[in-house]
C-alpha atoms as a PDB file:
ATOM      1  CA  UNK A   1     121.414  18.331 104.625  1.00  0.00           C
ATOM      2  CA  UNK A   2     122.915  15.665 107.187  1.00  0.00           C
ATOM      3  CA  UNK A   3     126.731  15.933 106.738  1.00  0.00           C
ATOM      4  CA  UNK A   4     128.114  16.271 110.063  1.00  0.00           C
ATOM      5  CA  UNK A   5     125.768  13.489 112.419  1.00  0.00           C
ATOM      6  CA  UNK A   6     127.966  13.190 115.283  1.00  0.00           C
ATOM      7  CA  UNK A   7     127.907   8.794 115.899  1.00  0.00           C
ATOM      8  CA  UNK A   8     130.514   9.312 118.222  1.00  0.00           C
ATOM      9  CA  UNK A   9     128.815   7.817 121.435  1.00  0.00           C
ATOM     10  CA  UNK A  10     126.761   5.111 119.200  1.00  0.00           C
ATOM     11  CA  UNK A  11     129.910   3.341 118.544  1.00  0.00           C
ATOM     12  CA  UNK A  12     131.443   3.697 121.478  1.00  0.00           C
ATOM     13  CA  UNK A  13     128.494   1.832 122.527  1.00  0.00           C
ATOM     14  CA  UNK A  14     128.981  -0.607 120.445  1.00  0.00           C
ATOM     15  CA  UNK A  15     132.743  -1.064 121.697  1.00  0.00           C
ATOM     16  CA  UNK A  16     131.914  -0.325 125.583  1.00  0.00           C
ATOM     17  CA  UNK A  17     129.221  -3.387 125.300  1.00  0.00           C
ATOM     18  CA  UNK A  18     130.601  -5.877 122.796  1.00  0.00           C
ATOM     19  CA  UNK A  19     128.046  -8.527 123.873  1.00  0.00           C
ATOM     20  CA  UNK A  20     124.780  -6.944 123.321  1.00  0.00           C
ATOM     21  CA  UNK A  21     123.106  -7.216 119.871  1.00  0.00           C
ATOM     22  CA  UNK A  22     124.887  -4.636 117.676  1.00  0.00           C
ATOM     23  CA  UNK A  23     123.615  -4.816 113.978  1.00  0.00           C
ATOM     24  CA  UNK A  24     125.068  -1.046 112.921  1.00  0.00           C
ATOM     25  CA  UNK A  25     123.876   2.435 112.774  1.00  0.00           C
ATOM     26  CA  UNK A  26     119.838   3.329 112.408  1.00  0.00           C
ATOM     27  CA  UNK A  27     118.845   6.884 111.607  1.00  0.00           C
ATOM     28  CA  UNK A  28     115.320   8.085 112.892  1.00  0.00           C
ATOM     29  CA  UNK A  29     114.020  11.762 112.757  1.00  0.00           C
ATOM     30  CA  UNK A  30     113.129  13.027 116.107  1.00  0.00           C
ATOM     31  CA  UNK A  31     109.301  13.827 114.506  1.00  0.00           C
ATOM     32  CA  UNK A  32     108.174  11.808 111.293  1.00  0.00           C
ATOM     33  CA  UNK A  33     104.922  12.372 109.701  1.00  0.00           C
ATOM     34  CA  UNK A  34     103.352  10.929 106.495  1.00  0.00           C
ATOM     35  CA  UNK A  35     104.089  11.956 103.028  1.00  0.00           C
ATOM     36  CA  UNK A  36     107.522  13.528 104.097  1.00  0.00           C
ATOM     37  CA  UNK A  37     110.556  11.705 102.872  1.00  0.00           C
ATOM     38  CA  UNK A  38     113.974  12.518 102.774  1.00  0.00           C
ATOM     39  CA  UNK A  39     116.539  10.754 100.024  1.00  0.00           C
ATOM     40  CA  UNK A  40     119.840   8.774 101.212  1.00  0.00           C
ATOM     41  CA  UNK A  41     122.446   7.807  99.201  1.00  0.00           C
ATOM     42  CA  UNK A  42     124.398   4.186  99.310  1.00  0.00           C
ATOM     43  CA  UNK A  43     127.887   4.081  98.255  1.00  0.00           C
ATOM     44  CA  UNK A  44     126.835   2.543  95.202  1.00  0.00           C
ATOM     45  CA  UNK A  45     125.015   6.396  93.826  1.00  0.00           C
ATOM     46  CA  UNK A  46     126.455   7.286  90.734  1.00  0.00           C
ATOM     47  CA  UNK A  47     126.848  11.089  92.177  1.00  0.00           C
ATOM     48  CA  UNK A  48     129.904  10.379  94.257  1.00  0.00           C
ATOM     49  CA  UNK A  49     129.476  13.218  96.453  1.00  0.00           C
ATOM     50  CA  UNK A  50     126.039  12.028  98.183  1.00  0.00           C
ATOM     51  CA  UNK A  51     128.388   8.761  99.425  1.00  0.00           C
ATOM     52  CA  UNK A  52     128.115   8.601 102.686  1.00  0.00           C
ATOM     53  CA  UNK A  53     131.292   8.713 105.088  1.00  0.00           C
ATOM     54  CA  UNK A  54     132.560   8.072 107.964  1.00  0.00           C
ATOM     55  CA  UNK A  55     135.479  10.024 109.588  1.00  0.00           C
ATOM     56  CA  UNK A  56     136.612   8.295 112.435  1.00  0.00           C
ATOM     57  CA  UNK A  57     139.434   9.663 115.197  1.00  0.00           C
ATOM     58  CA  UNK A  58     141.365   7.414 116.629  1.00  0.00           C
ATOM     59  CA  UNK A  59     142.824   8.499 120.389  1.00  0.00           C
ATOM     60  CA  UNK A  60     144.662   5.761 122.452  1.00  0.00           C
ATOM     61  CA  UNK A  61     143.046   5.265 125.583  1.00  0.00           C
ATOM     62  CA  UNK A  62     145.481   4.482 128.877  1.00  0.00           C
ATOM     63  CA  UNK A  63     148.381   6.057 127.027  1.00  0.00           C
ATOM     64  CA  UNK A  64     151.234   8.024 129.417  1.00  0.00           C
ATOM     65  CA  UNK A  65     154.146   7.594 127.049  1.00  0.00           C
ATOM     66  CA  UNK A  66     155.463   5.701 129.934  1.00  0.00           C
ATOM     67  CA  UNK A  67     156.497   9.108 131.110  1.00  0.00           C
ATOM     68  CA  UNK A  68     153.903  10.227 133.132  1.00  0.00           C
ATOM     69  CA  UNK A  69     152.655   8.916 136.290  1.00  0.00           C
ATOM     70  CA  UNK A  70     149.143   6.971 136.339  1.00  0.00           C
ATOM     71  CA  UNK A  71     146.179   8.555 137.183  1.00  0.00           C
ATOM     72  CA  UNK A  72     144.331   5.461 137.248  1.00  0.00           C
ATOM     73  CA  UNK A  73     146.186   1.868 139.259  1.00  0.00           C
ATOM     74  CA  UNK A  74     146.828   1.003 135.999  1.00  0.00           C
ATOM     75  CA  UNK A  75     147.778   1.713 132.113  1.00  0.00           C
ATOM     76  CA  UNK A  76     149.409   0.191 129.588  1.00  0.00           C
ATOM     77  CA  UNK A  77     151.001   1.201 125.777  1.00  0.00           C
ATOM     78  CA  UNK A  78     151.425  -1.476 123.190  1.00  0.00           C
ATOM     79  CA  UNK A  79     153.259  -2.107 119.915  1.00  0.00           C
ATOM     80  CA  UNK A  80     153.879  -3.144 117.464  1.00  0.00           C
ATOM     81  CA  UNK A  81     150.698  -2.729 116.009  1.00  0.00           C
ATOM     82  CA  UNK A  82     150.057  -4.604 113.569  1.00  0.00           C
ATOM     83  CA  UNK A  83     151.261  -7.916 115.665  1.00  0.00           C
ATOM     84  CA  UNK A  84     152.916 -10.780 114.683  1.00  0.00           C
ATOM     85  CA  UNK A  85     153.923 -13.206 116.362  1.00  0.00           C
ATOM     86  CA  UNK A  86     154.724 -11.444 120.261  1.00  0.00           C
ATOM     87  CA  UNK A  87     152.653  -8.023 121.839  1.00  0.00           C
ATOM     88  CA  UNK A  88     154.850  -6.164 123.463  1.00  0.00           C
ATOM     89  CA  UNK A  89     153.035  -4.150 126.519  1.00  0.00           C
ATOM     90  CA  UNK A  90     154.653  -1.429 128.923  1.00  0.00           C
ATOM     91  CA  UNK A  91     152.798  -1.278 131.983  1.00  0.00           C
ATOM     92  CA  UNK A  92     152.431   1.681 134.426  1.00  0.00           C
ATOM     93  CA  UNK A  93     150.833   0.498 137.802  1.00  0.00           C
ATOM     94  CA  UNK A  94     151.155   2.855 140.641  1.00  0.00           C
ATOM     95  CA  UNK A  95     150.912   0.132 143.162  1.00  0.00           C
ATOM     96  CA  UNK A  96     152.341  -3.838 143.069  1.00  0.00           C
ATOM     97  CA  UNK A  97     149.300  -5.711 142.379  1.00  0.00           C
ATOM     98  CA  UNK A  98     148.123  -9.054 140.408  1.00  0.00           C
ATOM     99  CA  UNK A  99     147.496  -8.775 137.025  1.00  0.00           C
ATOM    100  CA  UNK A 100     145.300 -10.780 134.206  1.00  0.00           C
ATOM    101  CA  UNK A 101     145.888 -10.249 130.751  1.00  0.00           C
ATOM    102  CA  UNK A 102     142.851 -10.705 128.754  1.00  0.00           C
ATOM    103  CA  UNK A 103     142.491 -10.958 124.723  1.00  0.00           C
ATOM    104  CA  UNK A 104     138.301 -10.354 123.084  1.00  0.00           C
ATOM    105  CA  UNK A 105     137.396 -10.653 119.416  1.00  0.00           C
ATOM    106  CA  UNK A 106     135.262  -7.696 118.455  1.00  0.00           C
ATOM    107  CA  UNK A 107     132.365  -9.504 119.743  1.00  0.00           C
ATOM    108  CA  UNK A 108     132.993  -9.274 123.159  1.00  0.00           C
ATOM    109  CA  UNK A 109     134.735 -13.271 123.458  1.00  0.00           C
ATOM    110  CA  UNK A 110     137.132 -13.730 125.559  1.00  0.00           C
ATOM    111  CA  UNK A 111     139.775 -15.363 123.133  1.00  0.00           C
ATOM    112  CA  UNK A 112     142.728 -16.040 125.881  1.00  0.00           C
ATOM    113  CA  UNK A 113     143.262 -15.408 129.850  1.00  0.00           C
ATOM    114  CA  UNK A 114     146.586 -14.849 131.112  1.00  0.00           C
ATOM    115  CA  UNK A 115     147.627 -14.482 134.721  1.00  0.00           C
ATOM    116  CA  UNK A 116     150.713 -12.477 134.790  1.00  0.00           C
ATOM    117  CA  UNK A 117     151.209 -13.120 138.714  1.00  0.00           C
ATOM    118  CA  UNK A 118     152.071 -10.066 140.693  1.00  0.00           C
ATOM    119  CA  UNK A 119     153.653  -6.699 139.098  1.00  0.00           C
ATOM    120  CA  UNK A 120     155.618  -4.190 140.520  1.00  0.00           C
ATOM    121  CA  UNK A 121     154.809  -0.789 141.119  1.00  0.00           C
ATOM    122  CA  UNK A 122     156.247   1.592 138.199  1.00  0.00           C
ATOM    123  CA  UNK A 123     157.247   0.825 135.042  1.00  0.00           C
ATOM    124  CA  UNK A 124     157.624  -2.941 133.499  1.00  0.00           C
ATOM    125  CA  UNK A 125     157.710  -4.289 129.547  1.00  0.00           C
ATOM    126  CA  UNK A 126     156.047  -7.654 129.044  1.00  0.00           C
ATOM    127  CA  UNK A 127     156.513 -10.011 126.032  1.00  0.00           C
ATOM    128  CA  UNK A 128     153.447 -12.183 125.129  1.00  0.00           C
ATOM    129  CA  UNK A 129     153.001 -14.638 122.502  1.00  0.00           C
ATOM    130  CA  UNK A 130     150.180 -14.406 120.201  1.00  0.00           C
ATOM    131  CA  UNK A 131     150.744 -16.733 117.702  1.00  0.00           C
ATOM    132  CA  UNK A 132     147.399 -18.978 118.944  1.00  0.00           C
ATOM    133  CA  UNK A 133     145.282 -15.641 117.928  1.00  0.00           C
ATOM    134  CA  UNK A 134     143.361 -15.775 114.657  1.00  0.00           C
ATOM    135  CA  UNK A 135     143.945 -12.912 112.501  1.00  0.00           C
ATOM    136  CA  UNK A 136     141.719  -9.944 112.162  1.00  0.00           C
ATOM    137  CA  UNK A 137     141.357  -6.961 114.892  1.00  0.00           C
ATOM    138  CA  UNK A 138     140.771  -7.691 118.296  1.00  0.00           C
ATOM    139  CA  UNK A 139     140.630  -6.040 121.792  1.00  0.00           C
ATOM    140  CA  UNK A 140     142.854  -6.223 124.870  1.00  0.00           C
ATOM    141  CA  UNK A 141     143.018  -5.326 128.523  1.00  0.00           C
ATOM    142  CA  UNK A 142     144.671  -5.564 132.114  1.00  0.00           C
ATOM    143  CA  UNK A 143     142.816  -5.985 134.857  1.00  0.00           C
ATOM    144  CA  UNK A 144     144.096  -5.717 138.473  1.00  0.00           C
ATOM    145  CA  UNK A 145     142.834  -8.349 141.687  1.00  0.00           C
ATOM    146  CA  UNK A 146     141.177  -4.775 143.050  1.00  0.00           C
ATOM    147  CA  UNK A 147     138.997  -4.847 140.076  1.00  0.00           C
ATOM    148  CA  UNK A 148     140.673  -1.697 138.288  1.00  0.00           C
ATOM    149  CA  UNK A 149     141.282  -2.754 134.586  1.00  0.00           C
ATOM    150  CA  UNK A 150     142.680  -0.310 131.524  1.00  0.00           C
ATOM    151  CA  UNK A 151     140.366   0.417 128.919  1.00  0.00           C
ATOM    152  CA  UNK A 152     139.562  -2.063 126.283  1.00  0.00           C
ATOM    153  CA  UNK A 153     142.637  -1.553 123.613  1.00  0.00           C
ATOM    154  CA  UNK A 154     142.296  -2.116 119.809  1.00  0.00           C
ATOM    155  CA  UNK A 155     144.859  -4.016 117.711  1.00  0.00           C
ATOM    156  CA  UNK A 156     145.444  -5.813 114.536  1.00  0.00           C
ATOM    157  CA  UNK A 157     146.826  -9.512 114.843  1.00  0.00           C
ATOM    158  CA  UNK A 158     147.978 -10.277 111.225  1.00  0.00           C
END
């Protein structure tokens, strides 16, 4: 009877506030009472179609296609994803402005701190190493000396 809960904002608690106490998803009924129950199935059921799933859509935050003008001081578009050895970042800053470069694990650590001195306004492509990241997903942003930052950016360091 539950096949389309909505978790949408849960997790993007979970992403918005890396550092709190996350331990996954808990479902409650808004009213419970005694002697009613209601079955859930584990991916290990042996009737595959009570597995639970997850659908999950994927929209990249900050994007212009570096053809657009920024709404916000700031945006940036990475690639490749996964990276190797260098991320490649275009930048899209409507104003010249001092920039830090700042890498998270999915916990909300900051892993590395980059100042990247002052940028130009418009359009520029930076090159930065990443071969002293572990491996696994992690998180990325730009924030500006005003305070303005783009939002938190998933990638895959492998």
């Amino acid at each position: 009877d539950f096949t389309n809960l909505d978790v949408t904002g849960l997790v993007r608690d979970m992403l918005l506030e890396p550092l709190s106490e996350s331990y996954g998803l808990m479902l409650q009924l808004q009213s419970e009472s005694v002697f009613r129950s209601l079955n859930f199935a584990s991916g290990d059921h042996p009737d595959a179609s009570r597995h639970p799933m997850l659908t999950l859509t994927i929209s990249r935050a900050g994007s212009t296609g570096l053809g657009v003008e920024p709404v916000s001081d700031v945006l940036a578009d990475f690639g490749p994803n996964p990276v190797q050895n260098l991320l490649s970042i275009h930048v899209s800053m409507k104003e010249t402005a001092s920039v830090t470069f700042q890498v998270f694990d999915l916990f909300g650590r900051i892993l590395q701190t980059l100042d990247l001195g002052l940028l130009p306004a418009g359009k520029s492509e930076l090159s930065l190493p990443a071969t002293s990241w572990p491996e696994g997903p992690m998180l990325f942003r730009l924030q500006l000396s005003n305070g303005e930052s783009t939002p938190l950016q998933p990638f895959i360091k492998s």
